[in-house]
Protein backbone atom coordinates (compact mmCIF):
# COMPACT_ATOMS: atom_id res chain seq x y z
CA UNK A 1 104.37 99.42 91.99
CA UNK A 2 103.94 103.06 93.18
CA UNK A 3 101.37 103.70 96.37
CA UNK A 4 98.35 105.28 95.35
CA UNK A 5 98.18 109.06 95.60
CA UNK A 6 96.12 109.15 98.95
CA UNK A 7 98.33 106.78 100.88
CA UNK A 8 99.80 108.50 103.64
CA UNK A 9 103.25 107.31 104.59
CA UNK A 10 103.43 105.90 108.55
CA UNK A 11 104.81 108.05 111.14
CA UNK A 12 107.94 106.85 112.50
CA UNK A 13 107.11 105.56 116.04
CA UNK A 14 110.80 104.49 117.30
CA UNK A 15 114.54 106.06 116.58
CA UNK A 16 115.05 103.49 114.40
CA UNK A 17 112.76 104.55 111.82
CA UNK A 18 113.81 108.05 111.92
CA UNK A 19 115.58 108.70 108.69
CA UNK A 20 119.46 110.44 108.04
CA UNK A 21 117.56 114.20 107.27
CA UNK A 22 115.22 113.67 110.60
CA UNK A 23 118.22 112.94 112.95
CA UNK A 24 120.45 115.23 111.30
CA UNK A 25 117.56 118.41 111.70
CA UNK A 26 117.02 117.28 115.29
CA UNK A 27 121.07 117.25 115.80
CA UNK A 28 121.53 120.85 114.18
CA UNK A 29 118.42 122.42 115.84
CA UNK A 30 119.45 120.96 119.16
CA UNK A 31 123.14 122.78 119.02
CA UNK A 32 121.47 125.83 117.55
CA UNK A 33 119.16 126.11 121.01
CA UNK A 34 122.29 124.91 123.41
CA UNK A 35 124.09 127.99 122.18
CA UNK A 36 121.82 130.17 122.06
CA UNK A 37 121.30 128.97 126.09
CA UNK A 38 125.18 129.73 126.23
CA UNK A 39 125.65 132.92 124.96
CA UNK A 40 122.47 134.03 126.52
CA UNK A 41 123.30 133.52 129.90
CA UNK A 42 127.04 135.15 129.38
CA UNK A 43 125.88 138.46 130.30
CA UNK A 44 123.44 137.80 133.13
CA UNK A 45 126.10 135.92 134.93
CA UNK A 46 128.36 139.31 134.78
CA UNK A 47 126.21 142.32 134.08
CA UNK A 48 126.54 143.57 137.45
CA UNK A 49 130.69 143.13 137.92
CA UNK A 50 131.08 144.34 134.26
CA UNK A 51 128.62 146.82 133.98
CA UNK A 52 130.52 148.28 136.63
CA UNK A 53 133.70 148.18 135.52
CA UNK A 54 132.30 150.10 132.42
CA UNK A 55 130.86 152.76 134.43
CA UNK A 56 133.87 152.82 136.85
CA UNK A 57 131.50 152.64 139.57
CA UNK A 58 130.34 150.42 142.93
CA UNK A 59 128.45 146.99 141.92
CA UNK A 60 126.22 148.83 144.82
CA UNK A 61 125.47 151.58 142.65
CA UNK A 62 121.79 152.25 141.61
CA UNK A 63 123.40 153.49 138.23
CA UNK A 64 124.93 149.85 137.52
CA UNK A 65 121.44 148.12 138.28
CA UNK A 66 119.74 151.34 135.64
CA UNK A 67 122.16 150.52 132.75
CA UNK A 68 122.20 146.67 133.26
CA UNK A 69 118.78 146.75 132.90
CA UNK A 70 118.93 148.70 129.80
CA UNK A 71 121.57 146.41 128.24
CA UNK A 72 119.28 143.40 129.03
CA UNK A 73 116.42 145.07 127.92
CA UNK A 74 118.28 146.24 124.49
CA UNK A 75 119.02 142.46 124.03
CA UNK A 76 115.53 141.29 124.21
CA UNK A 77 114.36 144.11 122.01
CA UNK A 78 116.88 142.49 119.69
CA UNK A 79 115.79 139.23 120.21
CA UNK A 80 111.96 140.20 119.26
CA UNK A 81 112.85 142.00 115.91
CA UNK A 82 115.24 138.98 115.62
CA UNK A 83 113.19 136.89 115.23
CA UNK A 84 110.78 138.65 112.94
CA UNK A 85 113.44 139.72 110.80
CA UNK A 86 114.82 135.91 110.39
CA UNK A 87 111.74 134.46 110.51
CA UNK A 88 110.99 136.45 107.37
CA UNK A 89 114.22 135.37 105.90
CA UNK A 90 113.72 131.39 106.76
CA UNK A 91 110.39 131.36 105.17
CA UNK A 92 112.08 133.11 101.85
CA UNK A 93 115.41 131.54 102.12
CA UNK A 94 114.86 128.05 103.85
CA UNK A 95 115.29 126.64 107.41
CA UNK A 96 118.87 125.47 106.91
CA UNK A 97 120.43 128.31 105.28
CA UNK A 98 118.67 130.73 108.06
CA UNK A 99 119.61 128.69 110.67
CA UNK A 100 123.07 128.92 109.81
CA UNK A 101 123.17 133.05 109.40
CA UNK A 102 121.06 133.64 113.09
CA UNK A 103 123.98 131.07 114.78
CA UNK A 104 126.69 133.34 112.76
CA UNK A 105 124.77 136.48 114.21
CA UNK A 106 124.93 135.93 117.36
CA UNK A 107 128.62 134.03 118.03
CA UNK A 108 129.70 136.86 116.29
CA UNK A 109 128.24 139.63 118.41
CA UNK A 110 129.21 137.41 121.79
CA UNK A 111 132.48 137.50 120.95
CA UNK A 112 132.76 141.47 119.33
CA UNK A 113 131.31 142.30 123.57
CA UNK A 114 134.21 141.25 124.98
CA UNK A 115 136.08 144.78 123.14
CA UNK A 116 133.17 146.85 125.08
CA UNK A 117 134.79 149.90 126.43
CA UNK A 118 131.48 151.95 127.15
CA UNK A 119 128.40 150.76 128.54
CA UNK A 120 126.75 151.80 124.88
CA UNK A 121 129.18 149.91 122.99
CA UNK A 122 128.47 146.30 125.29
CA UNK A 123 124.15 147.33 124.71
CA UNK A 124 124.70 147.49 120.84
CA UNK A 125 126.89 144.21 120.80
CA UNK A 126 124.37 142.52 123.01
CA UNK A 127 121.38 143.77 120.45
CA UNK A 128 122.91 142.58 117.37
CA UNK A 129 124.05 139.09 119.47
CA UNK A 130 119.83 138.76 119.86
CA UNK A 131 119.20 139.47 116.60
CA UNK A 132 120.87 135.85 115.93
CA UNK A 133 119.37 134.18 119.00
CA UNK A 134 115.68 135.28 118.28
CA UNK A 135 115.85 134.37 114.89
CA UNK A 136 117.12 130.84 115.52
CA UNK A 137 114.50 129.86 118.12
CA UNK A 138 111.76 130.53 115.07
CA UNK A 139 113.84 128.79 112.47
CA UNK A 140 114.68 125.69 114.72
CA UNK A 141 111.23 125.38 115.85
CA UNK A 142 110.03 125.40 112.17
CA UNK A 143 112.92 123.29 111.30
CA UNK A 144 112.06 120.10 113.08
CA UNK A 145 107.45 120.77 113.29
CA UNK A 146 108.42 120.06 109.67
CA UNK A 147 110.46 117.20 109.77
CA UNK A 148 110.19 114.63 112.79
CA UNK A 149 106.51 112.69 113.37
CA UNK A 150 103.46 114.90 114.56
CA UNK A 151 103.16 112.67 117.55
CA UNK A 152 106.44 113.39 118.92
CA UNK A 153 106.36 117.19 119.26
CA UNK A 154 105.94 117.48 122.94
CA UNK A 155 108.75 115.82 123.74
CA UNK A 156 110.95 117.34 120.76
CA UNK A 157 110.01 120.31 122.41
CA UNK A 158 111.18 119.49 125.65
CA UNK A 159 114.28 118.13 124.31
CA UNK A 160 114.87 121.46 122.72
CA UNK A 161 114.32 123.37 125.48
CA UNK A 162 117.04 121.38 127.51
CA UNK A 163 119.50 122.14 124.90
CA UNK A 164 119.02 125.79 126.16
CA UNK A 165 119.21 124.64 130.27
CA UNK A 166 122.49 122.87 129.20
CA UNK A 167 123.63 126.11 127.21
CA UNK A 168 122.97 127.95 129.93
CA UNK A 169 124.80 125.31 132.28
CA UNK A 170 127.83 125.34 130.25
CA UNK A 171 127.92 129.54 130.47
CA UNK A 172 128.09 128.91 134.37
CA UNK A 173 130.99 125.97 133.87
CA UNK A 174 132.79 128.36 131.66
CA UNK A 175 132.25 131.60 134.08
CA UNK A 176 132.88 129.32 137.28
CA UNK A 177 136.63 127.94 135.23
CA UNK A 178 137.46 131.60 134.35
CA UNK A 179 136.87 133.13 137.48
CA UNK A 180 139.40 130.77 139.13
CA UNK A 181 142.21 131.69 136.40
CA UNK A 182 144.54 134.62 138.07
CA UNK A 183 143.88 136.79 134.40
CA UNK A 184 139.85 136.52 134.54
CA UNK A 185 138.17 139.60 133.79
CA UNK A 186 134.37 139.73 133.33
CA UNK A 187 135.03 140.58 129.90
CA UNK A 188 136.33 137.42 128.63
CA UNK A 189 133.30 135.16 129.06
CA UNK A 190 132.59 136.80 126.25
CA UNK A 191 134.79 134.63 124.10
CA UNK A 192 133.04 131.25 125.25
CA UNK A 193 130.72 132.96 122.60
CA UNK A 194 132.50 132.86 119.47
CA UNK A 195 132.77 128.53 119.71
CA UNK A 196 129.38 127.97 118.11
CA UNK A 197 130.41 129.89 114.66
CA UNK A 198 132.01 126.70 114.20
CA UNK A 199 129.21 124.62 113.70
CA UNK A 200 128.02 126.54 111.32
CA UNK A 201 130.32 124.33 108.77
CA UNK A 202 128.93 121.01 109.54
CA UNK A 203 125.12 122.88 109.76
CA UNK A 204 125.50 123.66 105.74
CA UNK A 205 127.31 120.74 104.86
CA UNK A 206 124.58 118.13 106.20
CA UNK A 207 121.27 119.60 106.81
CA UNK A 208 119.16 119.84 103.78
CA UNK A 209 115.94 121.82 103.12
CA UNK A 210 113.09 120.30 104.33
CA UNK A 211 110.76 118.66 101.53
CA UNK A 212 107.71 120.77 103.28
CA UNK A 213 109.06 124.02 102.83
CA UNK A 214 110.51 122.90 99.19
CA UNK A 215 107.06 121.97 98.03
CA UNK A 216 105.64 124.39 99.59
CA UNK A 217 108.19 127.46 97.30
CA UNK A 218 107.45 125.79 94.35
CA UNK A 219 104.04 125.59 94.57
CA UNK A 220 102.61 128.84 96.27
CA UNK A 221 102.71 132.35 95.84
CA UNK A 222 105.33 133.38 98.74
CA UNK A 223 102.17 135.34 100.82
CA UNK A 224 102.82 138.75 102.74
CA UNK A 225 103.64 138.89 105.94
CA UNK A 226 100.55 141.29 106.58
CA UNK A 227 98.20 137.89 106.37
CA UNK A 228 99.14 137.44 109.49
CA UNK A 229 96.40 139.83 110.24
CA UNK A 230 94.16 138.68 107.55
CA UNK A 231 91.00 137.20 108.46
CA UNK A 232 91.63 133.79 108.30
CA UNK A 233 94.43 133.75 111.37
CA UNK A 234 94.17 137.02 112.65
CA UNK A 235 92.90 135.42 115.66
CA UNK A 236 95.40 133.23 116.09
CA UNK A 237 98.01 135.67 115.47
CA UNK A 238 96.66 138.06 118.26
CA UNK A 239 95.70 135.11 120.63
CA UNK A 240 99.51 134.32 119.98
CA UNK A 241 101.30 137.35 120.59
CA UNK A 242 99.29 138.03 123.67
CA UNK A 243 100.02 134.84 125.37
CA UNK A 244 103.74 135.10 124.52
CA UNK A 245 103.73 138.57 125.42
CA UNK A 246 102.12 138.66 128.67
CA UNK A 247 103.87 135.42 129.84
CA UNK A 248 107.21 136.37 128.64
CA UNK A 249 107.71 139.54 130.51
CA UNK A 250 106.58 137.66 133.77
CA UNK A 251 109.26 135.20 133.14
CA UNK A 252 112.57 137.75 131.99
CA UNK A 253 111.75 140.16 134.88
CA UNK A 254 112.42 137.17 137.12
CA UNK A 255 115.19 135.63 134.99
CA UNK A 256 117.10 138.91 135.20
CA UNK A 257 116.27 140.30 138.55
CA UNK A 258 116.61 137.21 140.62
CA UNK A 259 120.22 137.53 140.62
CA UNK A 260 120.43 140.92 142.33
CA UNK A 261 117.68 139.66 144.88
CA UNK A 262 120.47 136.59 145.48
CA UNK A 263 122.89 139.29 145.39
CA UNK A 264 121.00 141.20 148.27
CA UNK A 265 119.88 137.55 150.34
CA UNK A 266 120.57 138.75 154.12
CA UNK A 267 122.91 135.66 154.10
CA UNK A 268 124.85 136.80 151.00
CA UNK A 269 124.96 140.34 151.37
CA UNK A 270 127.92 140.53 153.85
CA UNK A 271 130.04 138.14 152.68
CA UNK A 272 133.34 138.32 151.26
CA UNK A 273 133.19 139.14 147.54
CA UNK A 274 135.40 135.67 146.53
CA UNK A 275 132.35 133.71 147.94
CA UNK A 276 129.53 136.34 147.03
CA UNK A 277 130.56 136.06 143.04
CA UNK A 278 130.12 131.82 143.54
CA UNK A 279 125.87 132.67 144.48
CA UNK A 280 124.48 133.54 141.38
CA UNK A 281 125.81 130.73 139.79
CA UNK A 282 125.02 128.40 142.45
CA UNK A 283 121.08 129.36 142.27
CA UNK A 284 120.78 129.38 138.39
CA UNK A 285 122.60 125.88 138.87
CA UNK A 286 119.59 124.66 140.67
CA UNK A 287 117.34 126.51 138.97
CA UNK A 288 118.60 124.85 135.43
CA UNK A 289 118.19 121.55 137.45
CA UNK A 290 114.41 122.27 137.78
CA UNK A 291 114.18 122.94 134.43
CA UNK A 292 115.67 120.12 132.78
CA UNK A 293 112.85 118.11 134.54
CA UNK A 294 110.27 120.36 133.83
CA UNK A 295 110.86 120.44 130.34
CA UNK A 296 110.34 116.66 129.83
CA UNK A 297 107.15 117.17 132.40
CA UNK A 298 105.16 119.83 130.54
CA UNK A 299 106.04 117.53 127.50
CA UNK A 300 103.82 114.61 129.78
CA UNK A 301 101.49 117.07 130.32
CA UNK A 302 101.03 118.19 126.89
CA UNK A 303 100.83 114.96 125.29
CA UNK A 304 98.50 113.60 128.11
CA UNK A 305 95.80 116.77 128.31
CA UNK A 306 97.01 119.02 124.97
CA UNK A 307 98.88 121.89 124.96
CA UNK A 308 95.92 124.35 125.96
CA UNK A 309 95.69 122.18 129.60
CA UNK A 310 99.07 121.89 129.73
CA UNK A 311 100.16 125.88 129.10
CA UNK A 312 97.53 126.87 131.42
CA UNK A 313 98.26 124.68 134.33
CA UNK A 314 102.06 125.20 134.37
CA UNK A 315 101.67 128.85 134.00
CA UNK A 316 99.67 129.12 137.13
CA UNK A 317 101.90 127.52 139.20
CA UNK A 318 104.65 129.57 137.97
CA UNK A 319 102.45 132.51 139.40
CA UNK A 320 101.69 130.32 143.06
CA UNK A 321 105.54 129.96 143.38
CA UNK A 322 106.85 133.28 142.56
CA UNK A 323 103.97 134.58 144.69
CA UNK A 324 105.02 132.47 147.61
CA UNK A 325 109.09 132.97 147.02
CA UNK A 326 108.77 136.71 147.10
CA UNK A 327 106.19 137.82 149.81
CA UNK A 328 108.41 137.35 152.55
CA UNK A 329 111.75 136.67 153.28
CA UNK A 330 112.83 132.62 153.30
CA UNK A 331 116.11 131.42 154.29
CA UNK A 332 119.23 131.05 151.76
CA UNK A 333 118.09 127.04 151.38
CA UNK A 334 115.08 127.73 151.14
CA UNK A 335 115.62 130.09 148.45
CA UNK A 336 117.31 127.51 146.55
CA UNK A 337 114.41 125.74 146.22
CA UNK A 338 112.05 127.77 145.15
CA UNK A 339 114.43 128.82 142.45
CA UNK A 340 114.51 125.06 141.58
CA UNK A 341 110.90 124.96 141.88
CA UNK A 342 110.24 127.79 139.86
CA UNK A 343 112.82 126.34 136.89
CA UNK A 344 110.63 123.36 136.52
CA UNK A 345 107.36 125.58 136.03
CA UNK A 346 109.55 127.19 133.73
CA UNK A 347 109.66 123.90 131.31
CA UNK A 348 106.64 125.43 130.13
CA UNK A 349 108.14 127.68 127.54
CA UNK A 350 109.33 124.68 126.23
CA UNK A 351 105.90 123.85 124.51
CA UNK A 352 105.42 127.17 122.68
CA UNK A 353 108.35 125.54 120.57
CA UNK A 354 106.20 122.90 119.21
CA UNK A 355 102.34 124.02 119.56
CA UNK A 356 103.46 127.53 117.66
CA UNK A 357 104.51 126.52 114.00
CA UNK A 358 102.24 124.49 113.49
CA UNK A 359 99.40 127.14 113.67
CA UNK A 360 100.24 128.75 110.38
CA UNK A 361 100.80 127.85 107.08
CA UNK A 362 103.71 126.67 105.95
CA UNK A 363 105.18 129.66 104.26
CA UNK A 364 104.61 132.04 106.63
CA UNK A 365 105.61 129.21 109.90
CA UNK A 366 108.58 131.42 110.92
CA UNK A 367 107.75 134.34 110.40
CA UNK A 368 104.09 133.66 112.83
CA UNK A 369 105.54 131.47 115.00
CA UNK A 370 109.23 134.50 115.23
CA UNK A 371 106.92 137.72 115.26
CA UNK A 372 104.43 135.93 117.76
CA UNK A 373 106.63 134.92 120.34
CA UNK A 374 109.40 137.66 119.73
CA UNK A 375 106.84 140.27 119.75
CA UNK A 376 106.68 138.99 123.68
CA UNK A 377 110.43 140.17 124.34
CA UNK A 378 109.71 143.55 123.11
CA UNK A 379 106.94 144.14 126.51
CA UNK A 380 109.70 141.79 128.06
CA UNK A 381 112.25 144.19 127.43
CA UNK A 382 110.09 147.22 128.87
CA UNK A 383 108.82 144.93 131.47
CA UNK A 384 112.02 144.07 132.94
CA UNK A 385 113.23 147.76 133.27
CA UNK A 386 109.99 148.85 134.57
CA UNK A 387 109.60 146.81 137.42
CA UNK A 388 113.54 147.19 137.99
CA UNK A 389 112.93 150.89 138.41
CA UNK A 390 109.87 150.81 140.53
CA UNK A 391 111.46 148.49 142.97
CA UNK A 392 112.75 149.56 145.75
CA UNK A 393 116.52 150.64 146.21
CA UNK A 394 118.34 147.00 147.28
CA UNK A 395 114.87 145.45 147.44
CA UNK A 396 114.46 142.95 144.32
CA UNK A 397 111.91 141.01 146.36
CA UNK A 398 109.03 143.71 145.52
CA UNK A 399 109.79 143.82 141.75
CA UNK A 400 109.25 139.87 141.31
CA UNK A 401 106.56 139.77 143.50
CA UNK A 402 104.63 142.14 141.14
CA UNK A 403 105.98 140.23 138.40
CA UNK A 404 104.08 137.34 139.47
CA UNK A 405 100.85 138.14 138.64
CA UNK A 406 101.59 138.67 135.37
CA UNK A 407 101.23 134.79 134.98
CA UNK A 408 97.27 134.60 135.99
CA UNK A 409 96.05 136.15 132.36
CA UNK A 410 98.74 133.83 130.82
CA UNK A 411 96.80 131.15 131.90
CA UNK A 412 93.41 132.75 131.04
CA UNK A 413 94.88 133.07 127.64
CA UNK A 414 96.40 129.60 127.11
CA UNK A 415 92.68 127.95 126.98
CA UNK A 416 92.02 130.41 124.03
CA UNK A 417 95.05 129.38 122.22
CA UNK A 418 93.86 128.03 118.97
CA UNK A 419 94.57 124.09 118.81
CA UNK A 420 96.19 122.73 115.47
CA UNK A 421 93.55 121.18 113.14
């Protein structure tokens, strides 16, 4: 005998209830994020040596910190219409299809930088790479809000986000093993980038639609993206975009920047060039430490006080501890941990994963939840050559203290953030 029509089916509250589909999304959306973390973090670890080896110039030069800068800020421009653009296509196309094209996109464009001969030629590889990489946060996101239990979502998010932290972990493994080989060049990380194309063949193969978005295409009218705007979540939509926007270009100006103010540490800044290369990686090691935990504690947070609580809170300590690591100077240790410190405030961008999609309907859920939070890089992308070109020559410091205020509205904002019904 068939349930009635109103029944509504129990949530899965253990892993063994999860069905085949449900593990399989999680599985697929989880690789998606870890290499997007990778081939993210494959330029920041060697924009500086490779930018100038493009521009035949001094890693000291104030041109090399200009067009690095540019570059980074090219790739989050790309990342922003990225994820519009593919957000558009995943609520046309479907979540699995997209998801495979934006992983294509970008382990493509990785691996096309490593031919760069011109510092022009590495910015347009790097924009078309975050075409891919924006678009796959918004279809992964979407991906698994419709598929795994409501009451889960905080800590899906935070699971998601430490698929990036370990990306971005195994770009500094792979940069660390190359630089020891007696053939490195800066140029070849760029390879490490081409790997997740491969998954792409097992993504097609076992992840299916989900029935939301199914139901949803044969039901409804597809609607324009323009109702975004429309009266019934225009609110939202600008509440949205604001948050992301404001927040986001707080966060890349340090996530960029702090490795030239490592670079320019009055302990690192005389040492031999062997041991100078190993800093960097060494502070977004600890860093990436702090955020693995801090991704599974704004999940606590979020599930204990809501996301609007839990947004808010984090994002004001991420303003107390840039404000305090960048006033003065601290010790090389010290340093260290406030990077780590700062990395576990950073867990909060890990719940804009979850408490995004759901917020508008389903057939327009990656394309709100892409243009909201992408729209962010584009003032990132401004944001982190503006306050690079106001700082002071060889003084980083300045730029991220600045930077850190930028965090205070963010917080303001988050208690406006519309909660899901």
């Amino acid at each position: 005998m068939n349930p009635p029509p109103s029944a509504v089916p129990r949530e899965a509250s253990h892993w063994c209830e999860l069905s085949v589909e449900q593990k399989t999304s999680g599985f697929a959306a989880w690789l998606g994020w870890f290499f997007d973390g990778l081939d993210l973090h494959l330029y920041t670890l060697v924009a500086t040596v490779f930018v100038a080896s493009l521009l035949q110039q001094d890693t000291q030069s104030p041109s090399v910190a200009r067009y690095a800068s540019i570059i980074q800020a090219a790739f989050l421009l790309g990342w922003a219409l990225g994820g519009a653009f593919f957000g558009f296509i995943g609520d046309r196309l479907g979540r699995s299809r997209t998801l495979v094209l934006t992983i294509l996109t970008y382990a493509i464009f990785t691996g096309l930088s490593f031919f760069a001969q011109n510092w022009w030629h590495l910015m347009i590889f790097r924009f078309l790479a975050a075409l891919g990489i924006g678009g796959e946060w918004a279809v992964g996101a979407s991906l698994l809000s419709e598929t795994w239990p409501k009451t889960w979502r905080p800590w899906i998010a935070a699971t998601l986000q430490c698929a990036v932290n370990c990306g971005i972990l195994a770009a500094i493994f792979a940069v660390h093993l190359l630089q020891s080989a007696s053939w490195y060049q800066p140029r070849t990380v760029f390879l490490v980038g081409v790997l997740p194309a491969l998954v792409t063949l097992w993504i097609r193969k076992a992840v299916p639609e989900t029935e939301e978005w199914t139901a949803a295409q044969a039901d409804k009218k597809i609607p324009s993206s323009l109702q975004l705007f429309g009266p019934k979540i225009r609110r939202t939509t600008w509440i949205a975009m604001t948050l992301c926007a404001i927040s986001l270009t707080g966060h890349w100006t340090f996530m960029f920047w702090q490795q030239g103010f490592i670079l320019q540490h009055s302990e690192v800044r005389n040492l031999p060039e062997t041991l100078k290369q190993a800093i960097p990686l060494k502070a977004l090691f600890w860093m990436m430490m702090g955020s693995l935990l801090g991704n599974f504690g704004a999940g606590w947070l979020a599930k204990k006080f809501g996301y609007n609580r839990a947004l808010s809170s984090m994002f004001f300590v991420y303003f107390i501890l840039m404000f305090m690591a960048f006033i003065t100077p601290w010790s090389l240790p010290v340093t260290y941990a406030f990077y780590a410190a700062i990395g576990f405030v950073q867990g909060v961008f890990a719940l804009f994963t979850m408490c995004l999609p759901p917020l508008f309907p389903t057939l327009l859920r990656t394309t709100g939840a892409g243009f909201c939070y992408n729209f962010g890089r584009i003032f990132a992308a401004v944001g982190t050559v503006f306050f690079g070109i106001f700082a002071k020559v060889g003084d980083f410091s300045q730029c991220l203290w600045y930077a850190s205020f930028l965090f205070v509205p963010a917080a303001v904002l988050a208690w406006w953030l519309p909660r899901e019904e």
